[in-house]
N, C-alpha and C. Protein backbone atom coordinates (compact mmCIF):
# COMPACT_ATOMS: atom_id res chain seq x y z
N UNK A 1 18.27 -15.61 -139.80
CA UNK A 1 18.39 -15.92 -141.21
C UNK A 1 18.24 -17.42 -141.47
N UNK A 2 18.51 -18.80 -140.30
CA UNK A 2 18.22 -19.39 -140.45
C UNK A 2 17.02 -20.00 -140.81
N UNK A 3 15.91 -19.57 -139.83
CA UNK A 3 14.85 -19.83 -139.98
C UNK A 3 13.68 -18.75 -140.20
N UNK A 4 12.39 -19.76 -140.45
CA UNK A 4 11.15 -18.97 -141.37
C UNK A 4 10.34 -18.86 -139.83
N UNK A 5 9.98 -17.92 -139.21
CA UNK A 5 8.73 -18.00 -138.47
C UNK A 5 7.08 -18.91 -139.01
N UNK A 6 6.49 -19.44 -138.14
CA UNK A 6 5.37 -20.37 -138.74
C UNK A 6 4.11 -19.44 -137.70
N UNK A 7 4.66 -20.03 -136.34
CA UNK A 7 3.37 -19.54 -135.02
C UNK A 7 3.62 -19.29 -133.79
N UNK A 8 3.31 -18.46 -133.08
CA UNK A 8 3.19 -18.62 -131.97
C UNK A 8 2.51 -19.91 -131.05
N UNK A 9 3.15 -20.26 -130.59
CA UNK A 9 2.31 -21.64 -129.39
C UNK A 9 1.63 -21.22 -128.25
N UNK A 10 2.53 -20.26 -127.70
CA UNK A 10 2.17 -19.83 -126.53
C UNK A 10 3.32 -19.51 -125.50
N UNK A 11 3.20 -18.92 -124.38
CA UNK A 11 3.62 -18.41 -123.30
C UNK A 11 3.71 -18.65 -122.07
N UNK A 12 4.86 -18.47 -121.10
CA UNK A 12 4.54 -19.04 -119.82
C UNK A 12 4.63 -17.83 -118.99
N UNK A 13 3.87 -17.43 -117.94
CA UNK A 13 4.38 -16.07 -117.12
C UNK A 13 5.10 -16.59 -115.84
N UNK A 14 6.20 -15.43 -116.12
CA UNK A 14 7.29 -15.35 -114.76
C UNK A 14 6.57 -14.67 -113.68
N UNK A 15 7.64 -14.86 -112.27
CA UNK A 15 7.19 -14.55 -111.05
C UNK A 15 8.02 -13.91 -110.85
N UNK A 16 7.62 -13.27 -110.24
CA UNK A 16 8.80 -12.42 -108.95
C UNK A 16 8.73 -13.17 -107.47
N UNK A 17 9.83 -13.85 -106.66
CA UNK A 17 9.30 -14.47 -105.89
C UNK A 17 10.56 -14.08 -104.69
N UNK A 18 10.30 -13.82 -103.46
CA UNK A 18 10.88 -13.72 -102.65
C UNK A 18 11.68 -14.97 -101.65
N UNK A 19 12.65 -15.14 -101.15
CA UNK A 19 12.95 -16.23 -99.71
C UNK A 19 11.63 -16.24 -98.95
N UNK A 20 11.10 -16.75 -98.29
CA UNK A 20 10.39 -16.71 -97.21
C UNK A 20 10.13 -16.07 -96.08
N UNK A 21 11.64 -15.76 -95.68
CA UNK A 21 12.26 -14.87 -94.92
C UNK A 21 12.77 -13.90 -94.83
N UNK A 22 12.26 -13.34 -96.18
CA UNK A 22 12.54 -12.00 -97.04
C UNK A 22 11.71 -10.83 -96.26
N UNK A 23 11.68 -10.26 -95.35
CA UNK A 23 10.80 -9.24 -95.27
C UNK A 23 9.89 -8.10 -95.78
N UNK A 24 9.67 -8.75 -97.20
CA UNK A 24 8.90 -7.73 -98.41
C UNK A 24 7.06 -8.55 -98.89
N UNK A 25 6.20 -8.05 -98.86
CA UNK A 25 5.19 -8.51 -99.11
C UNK A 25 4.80 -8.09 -100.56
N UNK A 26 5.16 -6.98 -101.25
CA UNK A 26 4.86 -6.99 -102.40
C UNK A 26 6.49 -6.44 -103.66
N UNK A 27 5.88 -5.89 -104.68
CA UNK A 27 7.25 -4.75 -105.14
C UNK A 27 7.52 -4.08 -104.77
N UNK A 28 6.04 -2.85 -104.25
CA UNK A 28 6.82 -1.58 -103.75
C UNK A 28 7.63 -1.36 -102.75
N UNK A 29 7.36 -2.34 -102.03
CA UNK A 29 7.97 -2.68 -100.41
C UNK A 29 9.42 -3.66 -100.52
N UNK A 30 9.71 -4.10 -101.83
CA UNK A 30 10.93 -4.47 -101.80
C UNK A 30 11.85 -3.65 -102.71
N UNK A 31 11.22 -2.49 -103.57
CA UNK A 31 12.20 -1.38 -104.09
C UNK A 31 12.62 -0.73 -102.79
N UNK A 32 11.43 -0.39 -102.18
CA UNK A 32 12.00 0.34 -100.78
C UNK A 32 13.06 -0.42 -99.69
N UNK A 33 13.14 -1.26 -99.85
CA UNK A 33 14.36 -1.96 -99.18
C UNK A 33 15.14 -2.06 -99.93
N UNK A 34 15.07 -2.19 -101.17
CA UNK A 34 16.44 -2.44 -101.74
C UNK A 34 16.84 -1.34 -101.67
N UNK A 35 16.36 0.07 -102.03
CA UNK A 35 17.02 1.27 -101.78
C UNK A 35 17.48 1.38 -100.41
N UNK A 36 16.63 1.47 -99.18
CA UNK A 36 17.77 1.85 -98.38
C UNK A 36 18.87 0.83 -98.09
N UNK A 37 18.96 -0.56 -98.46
CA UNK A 37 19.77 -1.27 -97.94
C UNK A 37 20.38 -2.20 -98.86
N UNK A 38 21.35 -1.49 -99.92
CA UNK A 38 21.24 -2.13 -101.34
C UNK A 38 21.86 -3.42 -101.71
N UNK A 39 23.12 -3.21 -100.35
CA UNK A 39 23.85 -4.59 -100.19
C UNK A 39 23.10 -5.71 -99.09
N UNK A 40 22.45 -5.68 -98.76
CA UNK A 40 21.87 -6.70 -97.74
C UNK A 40 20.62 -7.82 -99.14
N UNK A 41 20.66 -7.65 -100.29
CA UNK A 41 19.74 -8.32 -100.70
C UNK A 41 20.72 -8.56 -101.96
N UNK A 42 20.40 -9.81 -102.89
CA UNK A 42 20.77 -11.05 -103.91
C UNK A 42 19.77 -11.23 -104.45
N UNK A 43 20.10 -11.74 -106.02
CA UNK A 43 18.85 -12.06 -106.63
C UNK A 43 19.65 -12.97 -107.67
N UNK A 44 18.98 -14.75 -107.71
CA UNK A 44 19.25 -15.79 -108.57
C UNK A 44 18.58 -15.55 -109.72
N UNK A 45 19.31 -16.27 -110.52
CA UNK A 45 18.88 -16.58 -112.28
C UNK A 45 19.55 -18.10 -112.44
N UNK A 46 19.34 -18.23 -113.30
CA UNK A 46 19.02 -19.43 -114.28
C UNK A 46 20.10 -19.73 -115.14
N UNK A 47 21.17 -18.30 -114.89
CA UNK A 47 22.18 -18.30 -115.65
C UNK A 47 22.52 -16.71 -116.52
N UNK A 48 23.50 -16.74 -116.98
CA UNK A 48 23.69 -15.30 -117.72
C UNK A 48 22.87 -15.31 -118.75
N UNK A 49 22.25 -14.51 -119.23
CA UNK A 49 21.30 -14.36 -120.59
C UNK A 49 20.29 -15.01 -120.53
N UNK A 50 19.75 -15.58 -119.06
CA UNK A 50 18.52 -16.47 -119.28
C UNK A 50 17.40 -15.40 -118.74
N UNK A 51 16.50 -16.15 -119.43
CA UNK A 51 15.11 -14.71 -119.04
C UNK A 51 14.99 -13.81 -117.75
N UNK A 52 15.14 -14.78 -116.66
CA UNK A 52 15.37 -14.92 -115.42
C UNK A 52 16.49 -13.86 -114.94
N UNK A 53 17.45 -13.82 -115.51
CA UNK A 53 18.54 -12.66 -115.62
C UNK A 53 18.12 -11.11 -116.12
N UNK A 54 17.95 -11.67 -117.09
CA UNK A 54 16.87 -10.49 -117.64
C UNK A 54 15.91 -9.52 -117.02
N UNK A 55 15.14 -10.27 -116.84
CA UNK A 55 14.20 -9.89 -115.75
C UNK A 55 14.68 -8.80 -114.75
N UNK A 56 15.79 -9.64 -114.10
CA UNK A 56 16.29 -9.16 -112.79
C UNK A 56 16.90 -7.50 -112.89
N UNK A 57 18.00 -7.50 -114.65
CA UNK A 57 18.25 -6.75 -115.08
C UNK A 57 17.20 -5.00 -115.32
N UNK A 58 16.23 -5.53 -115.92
CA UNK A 58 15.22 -4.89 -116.09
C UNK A 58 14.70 -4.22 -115.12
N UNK A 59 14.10 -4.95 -113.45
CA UNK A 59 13.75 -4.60 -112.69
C UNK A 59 15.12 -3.85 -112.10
N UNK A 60 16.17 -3.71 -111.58
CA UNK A 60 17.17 -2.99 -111.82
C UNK A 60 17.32 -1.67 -112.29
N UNK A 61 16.96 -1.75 -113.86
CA UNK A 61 16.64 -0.30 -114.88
C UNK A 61 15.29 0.60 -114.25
N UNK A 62 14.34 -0.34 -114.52
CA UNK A 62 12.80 0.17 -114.21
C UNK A 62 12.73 0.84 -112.46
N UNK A 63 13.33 0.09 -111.70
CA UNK A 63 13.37 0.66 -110.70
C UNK A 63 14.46 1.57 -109.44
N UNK A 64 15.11 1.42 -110.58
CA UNK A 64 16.49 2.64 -110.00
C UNK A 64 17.33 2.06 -109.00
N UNK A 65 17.59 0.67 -108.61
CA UNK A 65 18.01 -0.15 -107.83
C UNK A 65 19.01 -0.72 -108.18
N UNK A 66 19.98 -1.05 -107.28
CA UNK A 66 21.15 -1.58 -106.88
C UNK A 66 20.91 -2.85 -106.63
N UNK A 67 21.39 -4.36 -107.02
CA UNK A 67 20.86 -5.85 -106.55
C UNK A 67 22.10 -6.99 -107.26
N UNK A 68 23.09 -7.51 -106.74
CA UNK A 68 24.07 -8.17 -107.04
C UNK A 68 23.20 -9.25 -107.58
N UNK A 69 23.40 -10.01 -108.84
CA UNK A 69 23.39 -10.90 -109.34
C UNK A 69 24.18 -12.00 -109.19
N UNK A 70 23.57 -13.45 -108.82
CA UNK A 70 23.82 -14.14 -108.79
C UNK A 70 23.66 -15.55 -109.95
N UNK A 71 24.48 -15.77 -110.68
CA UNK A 71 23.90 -16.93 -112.08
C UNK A 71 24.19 -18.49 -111.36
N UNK A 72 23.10 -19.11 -111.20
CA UNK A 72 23.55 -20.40 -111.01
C UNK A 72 23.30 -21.31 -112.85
N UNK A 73 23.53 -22.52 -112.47
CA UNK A 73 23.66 -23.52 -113.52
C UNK A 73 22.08 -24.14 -113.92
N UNK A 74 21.31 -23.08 -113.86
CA UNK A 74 20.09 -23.54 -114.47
C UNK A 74 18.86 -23.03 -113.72
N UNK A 75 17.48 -23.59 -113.42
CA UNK A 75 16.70 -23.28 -112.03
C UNK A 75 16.27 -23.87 -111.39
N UNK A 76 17.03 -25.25 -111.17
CA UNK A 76 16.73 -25.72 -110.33
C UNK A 76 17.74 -25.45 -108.81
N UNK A 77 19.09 -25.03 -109.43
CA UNK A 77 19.69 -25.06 -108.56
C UNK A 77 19.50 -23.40 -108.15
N UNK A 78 18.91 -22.81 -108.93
CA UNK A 78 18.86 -20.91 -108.42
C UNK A 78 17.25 -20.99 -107.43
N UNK A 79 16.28 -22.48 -107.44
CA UNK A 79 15.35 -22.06 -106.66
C UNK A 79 15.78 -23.22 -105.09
N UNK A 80 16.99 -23.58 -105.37
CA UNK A 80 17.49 -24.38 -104.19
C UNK A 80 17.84 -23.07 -102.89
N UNK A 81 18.64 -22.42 -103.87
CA UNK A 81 19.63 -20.95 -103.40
C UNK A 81 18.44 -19.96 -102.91
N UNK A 82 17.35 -19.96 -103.40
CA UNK A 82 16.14 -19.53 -103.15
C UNK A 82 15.98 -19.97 -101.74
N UNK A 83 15.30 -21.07 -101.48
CA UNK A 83 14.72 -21.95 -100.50
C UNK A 83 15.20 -21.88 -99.93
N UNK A 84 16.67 -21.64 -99.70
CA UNK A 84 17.58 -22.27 -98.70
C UNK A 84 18.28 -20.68 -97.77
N UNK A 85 17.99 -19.83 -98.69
CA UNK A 85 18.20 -18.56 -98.05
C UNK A 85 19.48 -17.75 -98.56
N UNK A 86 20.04 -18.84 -99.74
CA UNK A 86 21.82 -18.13 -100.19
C UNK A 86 21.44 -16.80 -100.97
N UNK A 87 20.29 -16.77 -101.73
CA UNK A 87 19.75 -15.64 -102.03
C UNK A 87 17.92 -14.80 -101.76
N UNK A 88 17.62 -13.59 -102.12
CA UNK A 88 17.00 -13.05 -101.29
C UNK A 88 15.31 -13.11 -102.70
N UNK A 89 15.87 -12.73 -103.71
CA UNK A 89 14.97 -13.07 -104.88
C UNK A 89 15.47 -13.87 -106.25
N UNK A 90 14.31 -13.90 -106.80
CA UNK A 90 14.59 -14.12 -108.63
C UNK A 90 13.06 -14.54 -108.73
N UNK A 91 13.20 -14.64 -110.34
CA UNK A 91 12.42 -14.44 -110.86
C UNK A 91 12.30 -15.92 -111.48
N UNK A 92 10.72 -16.76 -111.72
CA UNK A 92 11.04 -17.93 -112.36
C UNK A 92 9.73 -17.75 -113.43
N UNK A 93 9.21 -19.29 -113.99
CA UNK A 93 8.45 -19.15 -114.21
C UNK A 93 7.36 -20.43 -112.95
N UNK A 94 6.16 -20.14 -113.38
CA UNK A 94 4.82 -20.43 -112.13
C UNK A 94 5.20 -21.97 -112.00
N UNK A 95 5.18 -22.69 -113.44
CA UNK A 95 4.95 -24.30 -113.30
C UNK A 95 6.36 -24.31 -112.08
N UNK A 96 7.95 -23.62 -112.07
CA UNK A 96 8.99 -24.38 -111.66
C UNK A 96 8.49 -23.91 -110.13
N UNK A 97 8.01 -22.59 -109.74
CA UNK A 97 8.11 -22.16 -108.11
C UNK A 97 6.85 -22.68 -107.37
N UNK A 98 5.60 -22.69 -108.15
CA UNK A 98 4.27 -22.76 -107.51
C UNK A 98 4.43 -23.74 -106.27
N UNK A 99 4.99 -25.06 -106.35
CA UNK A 99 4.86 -25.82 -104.95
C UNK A 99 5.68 -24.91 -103.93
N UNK A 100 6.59 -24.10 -104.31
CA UNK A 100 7.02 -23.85 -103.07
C UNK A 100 6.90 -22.44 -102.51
N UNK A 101 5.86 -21.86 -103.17
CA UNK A 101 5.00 -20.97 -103.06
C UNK A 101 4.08 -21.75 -102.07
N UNK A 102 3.14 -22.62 -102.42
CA UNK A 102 2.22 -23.29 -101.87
C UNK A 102 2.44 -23.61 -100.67
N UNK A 103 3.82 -24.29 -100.35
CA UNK A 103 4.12 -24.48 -99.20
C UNK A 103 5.14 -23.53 -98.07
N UNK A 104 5.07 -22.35 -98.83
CA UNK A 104 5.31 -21.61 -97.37
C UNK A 104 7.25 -20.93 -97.51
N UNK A 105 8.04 -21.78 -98.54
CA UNK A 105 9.03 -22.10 -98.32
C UNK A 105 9.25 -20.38 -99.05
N UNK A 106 8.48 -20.00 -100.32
CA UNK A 106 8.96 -18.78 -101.19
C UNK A 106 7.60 -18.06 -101.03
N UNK A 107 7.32 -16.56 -101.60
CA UNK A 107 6.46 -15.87 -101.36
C UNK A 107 6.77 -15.18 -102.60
N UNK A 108 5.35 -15.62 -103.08
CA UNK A 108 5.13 -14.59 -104.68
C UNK A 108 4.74 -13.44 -104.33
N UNK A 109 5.83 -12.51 -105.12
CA UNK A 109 5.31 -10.55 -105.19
C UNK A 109 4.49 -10.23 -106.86
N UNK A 110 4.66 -10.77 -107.67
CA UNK A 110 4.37 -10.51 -108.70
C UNK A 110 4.69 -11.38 -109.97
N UNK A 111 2.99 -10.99 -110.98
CA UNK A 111 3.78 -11.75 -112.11
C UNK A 111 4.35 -10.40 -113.00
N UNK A 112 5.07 -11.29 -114.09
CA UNK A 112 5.84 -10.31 -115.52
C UNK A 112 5.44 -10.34 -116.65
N UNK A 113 3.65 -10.59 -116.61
CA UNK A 113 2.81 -10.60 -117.65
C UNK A 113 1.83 -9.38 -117.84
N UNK A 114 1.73 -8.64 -118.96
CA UNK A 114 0.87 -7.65 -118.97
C UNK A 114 -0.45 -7.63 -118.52
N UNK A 115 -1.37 -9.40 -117.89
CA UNK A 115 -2.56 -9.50 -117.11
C UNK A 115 -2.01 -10.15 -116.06
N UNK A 116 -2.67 -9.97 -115.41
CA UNK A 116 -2.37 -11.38 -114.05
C UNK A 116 -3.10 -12.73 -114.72
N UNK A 117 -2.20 -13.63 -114.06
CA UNK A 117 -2.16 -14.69 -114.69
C UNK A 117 -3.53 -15.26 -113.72
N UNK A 118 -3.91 -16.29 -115.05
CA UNK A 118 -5.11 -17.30 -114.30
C UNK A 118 -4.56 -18.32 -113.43
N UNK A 119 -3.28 -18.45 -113.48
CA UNK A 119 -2.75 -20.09 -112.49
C UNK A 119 -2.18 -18.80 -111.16
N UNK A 120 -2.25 -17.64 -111.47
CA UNK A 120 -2.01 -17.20 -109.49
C UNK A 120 -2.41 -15.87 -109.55
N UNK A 121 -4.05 -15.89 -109.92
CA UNK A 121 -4.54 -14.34 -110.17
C UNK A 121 -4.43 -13.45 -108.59
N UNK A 122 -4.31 -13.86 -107.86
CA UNK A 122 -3.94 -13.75 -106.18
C UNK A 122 -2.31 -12.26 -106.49
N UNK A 123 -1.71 -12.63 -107.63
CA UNK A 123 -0.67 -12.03 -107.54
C UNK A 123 -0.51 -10.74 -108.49
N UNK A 124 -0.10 -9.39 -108.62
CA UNK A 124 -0.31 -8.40 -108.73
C UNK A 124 0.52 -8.62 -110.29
N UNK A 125 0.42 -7.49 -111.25
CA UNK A 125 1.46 -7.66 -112.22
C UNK A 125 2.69 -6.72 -112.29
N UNK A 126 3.89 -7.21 -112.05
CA UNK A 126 5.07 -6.00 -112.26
C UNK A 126 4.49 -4.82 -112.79
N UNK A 127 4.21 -4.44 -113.44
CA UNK A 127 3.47 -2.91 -113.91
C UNK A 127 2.64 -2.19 -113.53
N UNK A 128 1.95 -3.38 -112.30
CA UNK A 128 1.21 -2.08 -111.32
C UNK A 128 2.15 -1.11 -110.45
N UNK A 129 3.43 -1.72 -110.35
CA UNK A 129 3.93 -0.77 -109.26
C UNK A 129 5.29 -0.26 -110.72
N UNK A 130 5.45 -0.59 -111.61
CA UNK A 130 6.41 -0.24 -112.46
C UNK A 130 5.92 -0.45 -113.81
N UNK A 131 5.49 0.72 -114.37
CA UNK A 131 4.56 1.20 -115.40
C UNK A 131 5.35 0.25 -116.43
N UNK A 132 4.79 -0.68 -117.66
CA UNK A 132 5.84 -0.88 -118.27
C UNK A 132 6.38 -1.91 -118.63
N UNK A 133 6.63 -3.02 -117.31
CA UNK A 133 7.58 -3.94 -117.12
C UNK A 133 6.60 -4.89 -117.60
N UNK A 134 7.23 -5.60 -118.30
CA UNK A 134 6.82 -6.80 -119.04
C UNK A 134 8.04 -7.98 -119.67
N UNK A 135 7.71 -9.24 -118.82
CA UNK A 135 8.49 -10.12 -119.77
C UNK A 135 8.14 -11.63 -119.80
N UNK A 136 8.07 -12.26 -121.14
CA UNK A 136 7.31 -13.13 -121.07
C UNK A 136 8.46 -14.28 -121.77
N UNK A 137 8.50 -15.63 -121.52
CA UNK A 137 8.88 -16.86 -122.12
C UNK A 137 8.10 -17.10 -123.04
N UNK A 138 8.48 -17.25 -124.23
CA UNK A 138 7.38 -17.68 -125.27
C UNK A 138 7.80 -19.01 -126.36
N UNK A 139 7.05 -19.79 -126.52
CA UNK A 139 7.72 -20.95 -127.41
C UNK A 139 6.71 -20.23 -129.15
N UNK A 140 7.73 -20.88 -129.67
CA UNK A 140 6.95 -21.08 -130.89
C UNK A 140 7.66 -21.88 -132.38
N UNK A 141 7.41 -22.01 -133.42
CA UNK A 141 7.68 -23.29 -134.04
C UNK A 141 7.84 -22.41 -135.33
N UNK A 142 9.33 -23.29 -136.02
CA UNK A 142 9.98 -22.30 -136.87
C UNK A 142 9.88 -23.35 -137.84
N UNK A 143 9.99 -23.01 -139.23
CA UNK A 143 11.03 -23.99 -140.10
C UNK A 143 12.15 -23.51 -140.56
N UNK A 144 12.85 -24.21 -141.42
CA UNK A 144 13.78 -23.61 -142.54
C UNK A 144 13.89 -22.48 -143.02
N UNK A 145 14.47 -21.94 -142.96
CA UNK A 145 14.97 -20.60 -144.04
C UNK A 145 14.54 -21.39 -145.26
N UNK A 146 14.13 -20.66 -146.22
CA UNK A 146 13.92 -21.04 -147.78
C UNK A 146 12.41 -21.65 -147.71
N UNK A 147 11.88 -22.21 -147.02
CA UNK A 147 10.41 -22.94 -146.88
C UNK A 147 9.91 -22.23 -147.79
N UNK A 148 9.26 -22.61 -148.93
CA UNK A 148 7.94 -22.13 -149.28
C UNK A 148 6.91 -21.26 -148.97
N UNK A 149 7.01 -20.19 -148.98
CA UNK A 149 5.55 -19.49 -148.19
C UNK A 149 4.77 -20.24 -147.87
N UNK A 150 3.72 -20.80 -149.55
CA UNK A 150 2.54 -21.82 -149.01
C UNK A 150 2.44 -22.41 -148.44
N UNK A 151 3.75 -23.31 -148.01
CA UNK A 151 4.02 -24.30 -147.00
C UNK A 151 3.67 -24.01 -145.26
N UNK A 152 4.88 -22.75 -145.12
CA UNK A 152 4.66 -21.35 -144.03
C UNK A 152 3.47 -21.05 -143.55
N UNK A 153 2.90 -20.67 -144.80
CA UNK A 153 1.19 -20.45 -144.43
C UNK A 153 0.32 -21.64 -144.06
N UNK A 154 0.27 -22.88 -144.74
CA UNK A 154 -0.28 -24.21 -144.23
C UNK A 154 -0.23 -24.65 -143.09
N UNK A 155 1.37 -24.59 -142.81
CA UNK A 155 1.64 -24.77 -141.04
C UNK A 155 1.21 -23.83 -139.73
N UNK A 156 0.66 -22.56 -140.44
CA UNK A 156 0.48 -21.36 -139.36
C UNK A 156 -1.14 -21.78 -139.28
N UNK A 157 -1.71 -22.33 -140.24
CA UNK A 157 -3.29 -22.61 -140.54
C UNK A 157 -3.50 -23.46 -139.75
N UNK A 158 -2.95 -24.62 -139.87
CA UNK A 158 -3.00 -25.96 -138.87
C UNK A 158 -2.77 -25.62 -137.75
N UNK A 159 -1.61 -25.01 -136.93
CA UNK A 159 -1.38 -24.31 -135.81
C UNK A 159 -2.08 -23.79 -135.26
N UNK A 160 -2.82 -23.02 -135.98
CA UNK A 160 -3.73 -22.01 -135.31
C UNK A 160 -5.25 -22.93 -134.70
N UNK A 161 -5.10 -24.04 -136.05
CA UNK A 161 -6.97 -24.45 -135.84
C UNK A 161 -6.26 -25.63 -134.56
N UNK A 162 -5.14 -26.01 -134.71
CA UNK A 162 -4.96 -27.21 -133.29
C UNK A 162 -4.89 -26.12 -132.25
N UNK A 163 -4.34 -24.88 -132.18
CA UNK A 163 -4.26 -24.22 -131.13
C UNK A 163 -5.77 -24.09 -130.37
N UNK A 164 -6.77 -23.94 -131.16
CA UNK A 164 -8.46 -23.02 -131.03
C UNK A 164 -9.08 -24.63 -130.40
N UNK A 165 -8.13 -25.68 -130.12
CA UNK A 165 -9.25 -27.14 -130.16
C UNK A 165 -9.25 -26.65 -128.38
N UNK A 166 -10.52 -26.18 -127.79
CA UNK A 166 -10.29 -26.50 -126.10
C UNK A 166 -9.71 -27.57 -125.21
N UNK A 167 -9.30 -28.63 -125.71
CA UNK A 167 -8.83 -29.82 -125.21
C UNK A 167 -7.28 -29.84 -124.92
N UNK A 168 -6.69 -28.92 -126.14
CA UNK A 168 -5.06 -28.79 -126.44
C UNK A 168 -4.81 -27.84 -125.59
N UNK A 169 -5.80 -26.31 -125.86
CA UNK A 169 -6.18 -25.00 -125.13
C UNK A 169 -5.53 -25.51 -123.11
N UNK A 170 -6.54 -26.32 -122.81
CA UNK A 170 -6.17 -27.14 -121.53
C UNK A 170 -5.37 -28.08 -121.05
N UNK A 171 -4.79 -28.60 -122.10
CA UNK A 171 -3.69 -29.40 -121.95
C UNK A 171 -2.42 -28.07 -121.88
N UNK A 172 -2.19 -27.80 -122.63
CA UNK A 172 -1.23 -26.49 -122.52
C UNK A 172 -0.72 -25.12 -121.28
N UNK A 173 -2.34 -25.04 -120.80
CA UNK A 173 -2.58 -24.55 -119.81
C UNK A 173 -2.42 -24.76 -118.43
């Protein structure tokens, strides 16, 4: 009620990303472990109610699984707990895990975008192995409650034509 919707900006896609030392190479192969072995595996977030939680929650529902949650104080410290082995998954988004993907330390199973993403098309999408699953971070730019339509509409116009400039398109990206 506070505020007027204006635009969408855009989106970031989450990962599903394993320890290193996780013995799972994709989803299906880590539902199947989590089922037979429901207490031997952990999964970090970002905090209670953060997407990242969510996520975890979801995959949980969607896949009939058992997985203790763990909330740290943000993600930097839930991809420390990652790295370091205190937990077994979570879910981030690409810009925070990719180096340590890259280097060996975490192992991407999947993204939580309805395509595979262009920054790690290498990686499968939650919904190939779990019909469905989708979850995305999304920014976007509000005003005031009470704004003016015309106003509303002016700002969604401009938005849209700075969004369409390829330069911003790639900066964003």
């Amino acid at each position: 009620a506070d505020f007027e919707p204006v635009g969408l900006v855009g989106y970031s896609p989450t990962l599903l990303i394993a320890n290193a030392k996780v013995p799972v190479k994709d989803v299906k192969d880590l539902v199947t472990q989590l089922k037979a072995k429901p207490d031997k595996y952990t999964y970090a977030s970002a905090g209670n109610g953060s997407t990242h939680h969510l996520s975890g929650e979801l995959l949980k529902t969607m896949a009939g699984i058992d997985i203790v949650h763990i909330p740290y104080k943000g993600t930097t410290p839930a991809i420390a707990a990652l790295i370091g082995g205190e937990v077994s998954i979570m879910f981030a988004t690409v810009t925070g895990i990719q180096p340590q993907i890259k280097n060996g330390r975490a192992r991407g199973l999947a993204v939580t975008t309805p395509k595979r993403s262009n920054m790690m098309p290498e990686l499968p999408t939650m919904a190939e192995t779990l019909p469905g699953f989708e979850m995305l971070s999304w920014f976007g730019l509000l005003a005031p409650a009470g704004t003016p339509p015309a106003i509303v509409n002016r700002m969604n116009a401009e938005t849209t034509k700075v969004l369409a400039n390829p330069d911003v398109r790639s900066l964003l990206a």
